[in-house]
C-alpha atoms as a PDB file:
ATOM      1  CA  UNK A   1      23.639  -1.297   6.682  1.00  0.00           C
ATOM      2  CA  UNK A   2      23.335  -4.698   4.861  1.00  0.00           C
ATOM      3  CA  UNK A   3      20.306  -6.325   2.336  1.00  0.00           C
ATOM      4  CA  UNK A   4      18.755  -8.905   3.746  1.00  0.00           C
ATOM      5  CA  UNK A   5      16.815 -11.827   2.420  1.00  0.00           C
ATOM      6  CA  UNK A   6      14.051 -14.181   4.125  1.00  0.00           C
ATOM      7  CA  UNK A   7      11.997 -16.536   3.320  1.00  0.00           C
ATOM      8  CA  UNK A   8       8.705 -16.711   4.397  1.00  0.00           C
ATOM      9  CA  UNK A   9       7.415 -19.775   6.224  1.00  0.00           C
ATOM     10  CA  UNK A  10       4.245 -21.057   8.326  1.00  0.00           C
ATOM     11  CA  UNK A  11       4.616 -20.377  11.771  1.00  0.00           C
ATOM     12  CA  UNK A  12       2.781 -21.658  14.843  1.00  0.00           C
ATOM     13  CA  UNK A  13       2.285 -18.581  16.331  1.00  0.00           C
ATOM     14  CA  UNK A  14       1.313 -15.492  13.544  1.00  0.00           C
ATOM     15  CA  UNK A  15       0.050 -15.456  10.248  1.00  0.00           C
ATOM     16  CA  UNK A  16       2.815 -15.202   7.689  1.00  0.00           C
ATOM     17  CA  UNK A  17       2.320 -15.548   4.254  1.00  0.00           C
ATOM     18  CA  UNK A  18       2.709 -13.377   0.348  1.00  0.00           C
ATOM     19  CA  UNK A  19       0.479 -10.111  -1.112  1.00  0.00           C
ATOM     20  CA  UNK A  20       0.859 -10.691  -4.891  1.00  0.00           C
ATOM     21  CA  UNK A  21      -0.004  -7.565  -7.161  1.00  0.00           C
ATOM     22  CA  UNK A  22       1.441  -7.495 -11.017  1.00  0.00           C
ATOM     23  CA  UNK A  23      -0.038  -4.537 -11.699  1.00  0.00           C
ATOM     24  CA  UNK A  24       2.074  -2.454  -9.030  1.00  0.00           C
ATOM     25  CA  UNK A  25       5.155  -4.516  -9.506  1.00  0.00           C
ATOM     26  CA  UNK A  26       6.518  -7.773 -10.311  1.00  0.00           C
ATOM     27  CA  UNK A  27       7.892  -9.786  -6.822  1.00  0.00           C
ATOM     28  CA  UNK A  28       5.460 -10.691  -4.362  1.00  0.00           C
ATOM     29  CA  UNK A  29       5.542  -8.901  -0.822  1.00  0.00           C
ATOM     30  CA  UNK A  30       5.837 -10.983   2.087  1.00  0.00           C
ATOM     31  CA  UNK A  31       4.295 -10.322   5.606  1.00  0.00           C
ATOM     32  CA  UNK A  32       4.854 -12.217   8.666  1.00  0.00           C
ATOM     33  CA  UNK A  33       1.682 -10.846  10.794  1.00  0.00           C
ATOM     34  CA  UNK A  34      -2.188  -9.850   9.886  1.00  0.00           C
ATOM     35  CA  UNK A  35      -1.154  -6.559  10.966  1.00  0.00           C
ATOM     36  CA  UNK A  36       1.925  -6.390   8.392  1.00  0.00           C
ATOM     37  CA  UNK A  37      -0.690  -7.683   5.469  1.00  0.00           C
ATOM     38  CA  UNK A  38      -3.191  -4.890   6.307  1.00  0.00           C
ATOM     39  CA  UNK A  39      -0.098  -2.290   5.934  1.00  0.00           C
ATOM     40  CA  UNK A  40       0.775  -3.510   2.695  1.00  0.00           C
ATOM     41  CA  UNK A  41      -2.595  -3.202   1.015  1.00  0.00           C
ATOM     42  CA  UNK A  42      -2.747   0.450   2.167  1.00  0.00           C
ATOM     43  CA  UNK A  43       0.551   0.689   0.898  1.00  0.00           C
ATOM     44  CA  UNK A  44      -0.329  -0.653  -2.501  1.00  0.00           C
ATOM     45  CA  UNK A  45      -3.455   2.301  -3.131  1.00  0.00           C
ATOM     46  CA  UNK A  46      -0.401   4.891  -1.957  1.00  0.00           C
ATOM     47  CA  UNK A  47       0.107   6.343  -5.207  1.00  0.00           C
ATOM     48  CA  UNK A  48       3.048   8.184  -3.902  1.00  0.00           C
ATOM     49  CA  UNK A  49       4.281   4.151  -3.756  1.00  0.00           C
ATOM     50  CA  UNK A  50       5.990   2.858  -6.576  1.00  0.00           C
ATOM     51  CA  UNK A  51       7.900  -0.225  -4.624  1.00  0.00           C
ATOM     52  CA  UNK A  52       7.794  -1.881  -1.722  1.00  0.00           C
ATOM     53  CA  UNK A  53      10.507  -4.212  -0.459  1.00  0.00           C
ATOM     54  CA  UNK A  54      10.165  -6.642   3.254  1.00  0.00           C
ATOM     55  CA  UNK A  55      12.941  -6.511   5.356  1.00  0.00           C
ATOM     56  CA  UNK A  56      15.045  -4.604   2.880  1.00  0.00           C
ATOM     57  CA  UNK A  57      18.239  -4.447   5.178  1.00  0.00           C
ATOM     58  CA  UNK A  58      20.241  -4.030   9.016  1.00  0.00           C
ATOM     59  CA  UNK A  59      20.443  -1.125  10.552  1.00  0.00           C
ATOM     60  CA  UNK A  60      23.953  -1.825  13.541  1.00  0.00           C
ATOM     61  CA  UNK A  61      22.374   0.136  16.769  1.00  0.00           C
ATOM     62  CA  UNK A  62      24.253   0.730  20.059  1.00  0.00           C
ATOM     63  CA  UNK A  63      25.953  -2.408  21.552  1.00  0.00           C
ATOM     64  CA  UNK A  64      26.210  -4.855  18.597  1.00  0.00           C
ATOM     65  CA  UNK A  65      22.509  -5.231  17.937  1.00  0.00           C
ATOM     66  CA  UNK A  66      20.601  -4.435  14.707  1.00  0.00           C
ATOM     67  CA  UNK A  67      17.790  -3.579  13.747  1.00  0.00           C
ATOM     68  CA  UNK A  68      15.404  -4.875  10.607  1.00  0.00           C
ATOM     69  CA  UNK A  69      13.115  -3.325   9.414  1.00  0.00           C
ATOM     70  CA  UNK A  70       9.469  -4.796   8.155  1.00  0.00           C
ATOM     71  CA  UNK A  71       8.812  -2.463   5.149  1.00  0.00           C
ATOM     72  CA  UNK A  72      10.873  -0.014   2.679  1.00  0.00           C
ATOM     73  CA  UNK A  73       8.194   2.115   1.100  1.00  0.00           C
ATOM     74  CA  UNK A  74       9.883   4.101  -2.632  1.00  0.00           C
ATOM     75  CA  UNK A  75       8.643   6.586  -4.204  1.00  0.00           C
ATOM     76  CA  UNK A  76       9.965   9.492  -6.857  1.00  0.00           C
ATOM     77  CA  UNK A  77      10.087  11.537  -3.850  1.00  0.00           C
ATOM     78  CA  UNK A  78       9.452   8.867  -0.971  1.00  0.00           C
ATOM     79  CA  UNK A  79      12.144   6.792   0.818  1.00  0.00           C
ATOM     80  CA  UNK A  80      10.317   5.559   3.734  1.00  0.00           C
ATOM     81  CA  UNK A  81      11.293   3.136   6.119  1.00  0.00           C
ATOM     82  CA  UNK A  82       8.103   1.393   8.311  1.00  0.00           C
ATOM     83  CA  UNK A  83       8.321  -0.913  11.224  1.00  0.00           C
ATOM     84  CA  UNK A  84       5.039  -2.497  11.806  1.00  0.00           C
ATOM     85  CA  UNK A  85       3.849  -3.399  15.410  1.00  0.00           C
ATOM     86  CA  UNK A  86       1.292  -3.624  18.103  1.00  0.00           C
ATOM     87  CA  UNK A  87       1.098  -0.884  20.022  1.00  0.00           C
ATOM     88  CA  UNK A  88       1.569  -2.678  22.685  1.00  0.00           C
ATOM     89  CA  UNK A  89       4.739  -3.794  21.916  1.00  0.00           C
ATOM     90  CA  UNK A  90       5.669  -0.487  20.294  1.00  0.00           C
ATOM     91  CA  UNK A  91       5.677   1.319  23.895  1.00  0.00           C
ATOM     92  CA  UNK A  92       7.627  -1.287  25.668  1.00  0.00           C
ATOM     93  CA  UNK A  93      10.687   0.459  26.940  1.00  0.00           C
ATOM     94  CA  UNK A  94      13.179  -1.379  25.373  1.00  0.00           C
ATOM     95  CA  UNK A  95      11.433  -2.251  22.001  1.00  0.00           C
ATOM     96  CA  UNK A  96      10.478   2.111  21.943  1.00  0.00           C
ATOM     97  CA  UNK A  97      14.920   2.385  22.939  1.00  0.00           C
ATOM     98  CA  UNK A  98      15.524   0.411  19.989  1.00  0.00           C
ATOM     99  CA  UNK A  99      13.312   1.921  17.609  1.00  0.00           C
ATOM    100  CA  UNK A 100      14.310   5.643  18.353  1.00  0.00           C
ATOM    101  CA  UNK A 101      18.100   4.667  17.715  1.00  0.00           C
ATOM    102  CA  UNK A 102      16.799   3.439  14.608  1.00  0.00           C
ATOM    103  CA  UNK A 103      15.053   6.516  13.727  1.00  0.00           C
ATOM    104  CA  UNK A 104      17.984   9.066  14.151  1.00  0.00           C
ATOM    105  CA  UNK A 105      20.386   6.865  12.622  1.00  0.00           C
ATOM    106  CA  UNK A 106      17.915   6.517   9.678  1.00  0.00           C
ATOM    107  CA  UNK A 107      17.109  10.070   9.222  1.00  0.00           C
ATOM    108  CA  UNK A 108      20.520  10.813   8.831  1.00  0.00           C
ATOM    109  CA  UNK A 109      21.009   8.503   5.937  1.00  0.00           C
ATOM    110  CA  UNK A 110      18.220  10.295   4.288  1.00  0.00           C
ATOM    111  CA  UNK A 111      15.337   7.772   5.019  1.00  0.00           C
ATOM    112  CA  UNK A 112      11.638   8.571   7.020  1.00  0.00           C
ATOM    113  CA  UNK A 113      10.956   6.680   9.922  1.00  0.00           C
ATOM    114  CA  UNK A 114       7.522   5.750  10.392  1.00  0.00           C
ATOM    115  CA  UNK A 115       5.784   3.153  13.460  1.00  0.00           C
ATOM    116  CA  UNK A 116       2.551   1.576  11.952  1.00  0.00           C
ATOM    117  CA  UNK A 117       0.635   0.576  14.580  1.00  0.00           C
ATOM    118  CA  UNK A 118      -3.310  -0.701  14.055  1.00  0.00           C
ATOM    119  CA  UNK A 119      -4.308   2.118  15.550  1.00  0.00           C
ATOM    120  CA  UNK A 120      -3.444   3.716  11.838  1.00  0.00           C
ATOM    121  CA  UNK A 121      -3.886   1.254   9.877  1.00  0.00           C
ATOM    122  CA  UNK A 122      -7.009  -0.314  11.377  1.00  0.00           C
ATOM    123  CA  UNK A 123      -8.434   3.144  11.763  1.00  0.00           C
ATOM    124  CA  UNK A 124     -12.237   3.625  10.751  1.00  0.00           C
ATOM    125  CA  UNK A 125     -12.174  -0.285   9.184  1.00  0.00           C
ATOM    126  CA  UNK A 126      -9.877   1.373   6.485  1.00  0.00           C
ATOM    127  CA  UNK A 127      -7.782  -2.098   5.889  1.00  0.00           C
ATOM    128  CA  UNK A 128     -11.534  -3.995   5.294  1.00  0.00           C
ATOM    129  CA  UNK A 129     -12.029  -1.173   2.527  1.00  0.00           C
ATOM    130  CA  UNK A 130      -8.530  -1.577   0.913  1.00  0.00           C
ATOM    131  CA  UNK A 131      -9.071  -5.642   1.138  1.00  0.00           C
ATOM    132  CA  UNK A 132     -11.791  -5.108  -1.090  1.00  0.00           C
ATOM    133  CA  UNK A 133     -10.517  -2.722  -3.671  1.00  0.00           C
ATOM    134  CA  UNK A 134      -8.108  -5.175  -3.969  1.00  0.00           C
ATOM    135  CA  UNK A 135      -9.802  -8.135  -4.062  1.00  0.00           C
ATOM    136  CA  UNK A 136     -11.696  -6.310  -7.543  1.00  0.00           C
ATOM    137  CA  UNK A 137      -8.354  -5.136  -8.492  1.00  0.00           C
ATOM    138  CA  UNK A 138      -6.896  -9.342  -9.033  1.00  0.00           C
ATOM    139  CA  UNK A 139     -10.132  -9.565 -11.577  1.00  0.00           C
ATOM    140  CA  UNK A 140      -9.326  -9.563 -15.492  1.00  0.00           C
ATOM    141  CA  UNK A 141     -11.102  -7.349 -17.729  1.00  0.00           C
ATOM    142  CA  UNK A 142     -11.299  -6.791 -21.279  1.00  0.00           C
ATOM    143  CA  UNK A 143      -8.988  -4.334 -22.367  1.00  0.00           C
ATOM    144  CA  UNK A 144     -12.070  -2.389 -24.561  1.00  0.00           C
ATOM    145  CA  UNK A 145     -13.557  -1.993 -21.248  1.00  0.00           C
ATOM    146  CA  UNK A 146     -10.611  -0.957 -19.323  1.00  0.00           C
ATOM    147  CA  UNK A 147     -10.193   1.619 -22.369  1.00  0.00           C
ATOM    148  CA  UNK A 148     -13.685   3.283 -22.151  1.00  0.00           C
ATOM    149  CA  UNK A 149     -13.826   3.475 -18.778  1.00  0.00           C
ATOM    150  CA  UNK A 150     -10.534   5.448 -18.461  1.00  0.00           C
ATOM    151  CA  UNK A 151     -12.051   7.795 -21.268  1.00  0.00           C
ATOM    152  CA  UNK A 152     -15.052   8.638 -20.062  1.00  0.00           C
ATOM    153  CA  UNK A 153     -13.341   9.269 -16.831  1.00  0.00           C
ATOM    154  CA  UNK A 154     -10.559  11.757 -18.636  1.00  0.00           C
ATOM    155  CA  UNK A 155     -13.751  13.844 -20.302  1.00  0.00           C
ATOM    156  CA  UNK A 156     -14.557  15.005 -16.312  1.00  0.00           C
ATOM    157  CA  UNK A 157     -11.790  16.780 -15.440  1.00  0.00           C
ATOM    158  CA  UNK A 158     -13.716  17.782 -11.918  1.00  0.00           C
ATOM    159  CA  UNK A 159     -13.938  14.178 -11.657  1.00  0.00           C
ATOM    160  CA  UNK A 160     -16.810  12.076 -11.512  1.00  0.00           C
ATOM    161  CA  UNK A 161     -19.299  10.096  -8.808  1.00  0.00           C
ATOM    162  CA  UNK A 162     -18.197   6.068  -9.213  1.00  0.00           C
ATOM    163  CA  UNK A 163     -22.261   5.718 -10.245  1.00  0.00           C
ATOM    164  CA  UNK A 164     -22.039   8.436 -12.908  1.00  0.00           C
ATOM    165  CA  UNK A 165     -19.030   6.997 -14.696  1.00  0.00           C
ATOM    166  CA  UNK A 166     -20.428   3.082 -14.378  1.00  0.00           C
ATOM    167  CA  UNK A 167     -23.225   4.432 -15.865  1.00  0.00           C
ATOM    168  CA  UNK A 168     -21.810   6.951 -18.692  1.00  0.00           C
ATOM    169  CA  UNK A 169     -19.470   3.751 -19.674  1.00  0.00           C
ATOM    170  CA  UNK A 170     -22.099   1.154 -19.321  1.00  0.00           C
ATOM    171  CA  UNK A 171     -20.299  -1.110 -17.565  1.00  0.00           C
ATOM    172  CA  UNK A 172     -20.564  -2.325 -13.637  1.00  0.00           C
ATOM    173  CA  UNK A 173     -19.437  -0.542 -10.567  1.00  0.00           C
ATOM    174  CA  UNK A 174     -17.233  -3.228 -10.128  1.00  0.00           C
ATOM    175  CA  UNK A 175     -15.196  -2.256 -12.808  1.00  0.00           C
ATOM    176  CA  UNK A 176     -15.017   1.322 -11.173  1.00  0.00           C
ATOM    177  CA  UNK A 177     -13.363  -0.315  -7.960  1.00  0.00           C
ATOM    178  CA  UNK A 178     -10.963  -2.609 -10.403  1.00  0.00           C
ATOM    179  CA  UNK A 179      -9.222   0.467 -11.813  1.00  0.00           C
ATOM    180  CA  UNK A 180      -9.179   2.003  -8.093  1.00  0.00           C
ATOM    181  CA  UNK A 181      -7.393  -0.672  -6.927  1.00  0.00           C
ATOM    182  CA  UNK A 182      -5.191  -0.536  -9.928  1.00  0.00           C
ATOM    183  CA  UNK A 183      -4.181   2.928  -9.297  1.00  0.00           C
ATOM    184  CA  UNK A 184      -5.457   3.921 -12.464  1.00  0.00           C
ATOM    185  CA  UNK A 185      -8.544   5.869 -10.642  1.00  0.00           C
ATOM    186  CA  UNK A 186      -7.982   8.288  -7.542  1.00  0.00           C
ATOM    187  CA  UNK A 187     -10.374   8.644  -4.807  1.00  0.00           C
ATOM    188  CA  UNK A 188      -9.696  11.278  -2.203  1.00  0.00           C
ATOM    189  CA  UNK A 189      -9.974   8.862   0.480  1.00  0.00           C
ATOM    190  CA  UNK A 190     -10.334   5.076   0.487  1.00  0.00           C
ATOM    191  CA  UNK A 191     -12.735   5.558   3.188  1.00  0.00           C
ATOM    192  CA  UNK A 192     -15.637   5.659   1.410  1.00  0.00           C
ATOM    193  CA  UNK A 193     -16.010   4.283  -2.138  1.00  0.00           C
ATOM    194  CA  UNK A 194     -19.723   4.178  -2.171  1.00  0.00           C
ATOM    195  CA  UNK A 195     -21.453   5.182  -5.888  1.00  0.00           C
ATOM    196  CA  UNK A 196     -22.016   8.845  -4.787  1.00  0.00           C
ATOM    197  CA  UNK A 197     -17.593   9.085  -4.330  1.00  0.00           C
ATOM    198  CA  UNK A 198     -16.044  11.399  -6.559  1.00  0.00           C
ATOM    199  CA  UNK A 199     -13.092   9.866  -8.532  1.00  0.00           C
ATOM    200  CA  UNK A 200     -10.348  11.164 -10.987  1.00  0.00           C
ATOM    201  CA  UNK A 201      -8.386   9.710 -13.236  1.00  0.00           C
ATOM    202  CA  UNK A 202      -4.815   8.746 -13.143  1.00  0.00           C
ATOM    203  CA  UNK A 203      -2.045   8.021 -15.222  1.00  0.00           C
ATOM    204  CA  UNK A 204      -2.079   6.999 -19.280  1.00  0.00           C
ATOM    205  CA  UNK A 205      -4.026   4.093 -21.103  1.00  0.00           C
ATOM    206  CA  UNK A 206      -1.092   1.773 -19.974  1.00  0.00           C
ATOM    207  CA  UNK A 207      -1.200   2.771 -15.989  1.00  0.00           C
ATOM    208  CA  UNK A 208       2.045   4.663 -16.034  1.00  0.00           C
ATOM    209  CA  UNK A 209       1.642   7.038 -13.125  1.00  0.00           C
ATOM    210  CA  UNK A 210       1.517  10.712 -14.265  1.00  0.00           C
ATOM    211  CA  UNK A 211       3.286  13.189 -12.350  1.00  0.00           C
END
């Protein structure tokens, strides 16, 4: 198995380009497809994520080919490996050959194997909904605000609607979604974030995760 490195560049035929988030950590991740970019925002509300790494290394398979694969998803109790595809493409015989030699030889250096195809991660519009917690997660807010909000959250340890806790902290529901998409509020499903949605809080005043 050996690291590899790429750079990302325009390409006629897909979408290829960078998801930058600070807040979860400090390189940018690339994608070379729509369908790779809608992975990696589900990825980044995963808070059993702590890193994610593109094309993180070779894999030799059966008759001097290798393998690469798109995502290496770490965690304090997560090593997963995720190749991203159509489905399509998935099930063509020698793409699914290729893949499964992958998977056993990956397994038995201690990694999970997973195929992403958009039938998960396009399922019930769920990549729309993480686009837009993380399109309110890139805002800026004043750290006061950040600082209240997380308290009044803490105070319900049943957790609290997304209305109730705008309203209790006086502040916009916007706000609510910006610390979702920071991981520093849990939902139990990014499904539905509407202001009836339960949420809980997360980690300490400076976003550390919290076991």
């Amino acid at each position: 198995m050996s690291s590899v490195r790429r750079v990302v560049t325009t390409s006629p035929h897909r979408r290829v380009g960078f998801v930058s988030s600070p807040w979860f950590q400090p390189h940018q991740i690339e994608y070379e497809s729509l369908l790779e970019r809608d992975f990696v925002r589900l990825a980044l509300l995963d808070l059993g994520v702590s890193s994610i790494a593109h094309q993180p290394f070779q894999v030799e398979l059966d008759g001097s080919h290798t393998y690469t694969p798109d995502f290496l998803l770490t965690g304090r109790s997560l090593r997963l490996v995720v190749e991203v595809k159509p489905e399509e493409r998935a099930n063509q015989p020698t793409t699914a050959d290729g893949l499964r030699q992958a998977k056993k030889i990956l397994n038995l250096q201690g990694y999970e194997f997973l195929i992403a195809t958009e039938t998960l991660i396009r399922a019930n519009k769920r990549h729309e909904r993480a686009a837009i917690l993380l399109r309110h997660a890139r805002a800026h807010l004043p750290r006061p605000v950040v600082v209240e909000t997380l308290r009044v959250a803490a105070l319900s340890t049943d957790g609290i609607s997304i209305g109730a806790l705008a309203s209790t902290a006086g502040v916009p529901i916007s706000t609510v979604l910006h610390l979702i998409g920071r991981r520093r509020l849990r939902l139990n499903s990014i499904l539905n974030f509407d202001a009836s949605q339960t949420v809980y809080p997360v980690g300490d005043e400076n976003g550390h995760l919290c076991a």
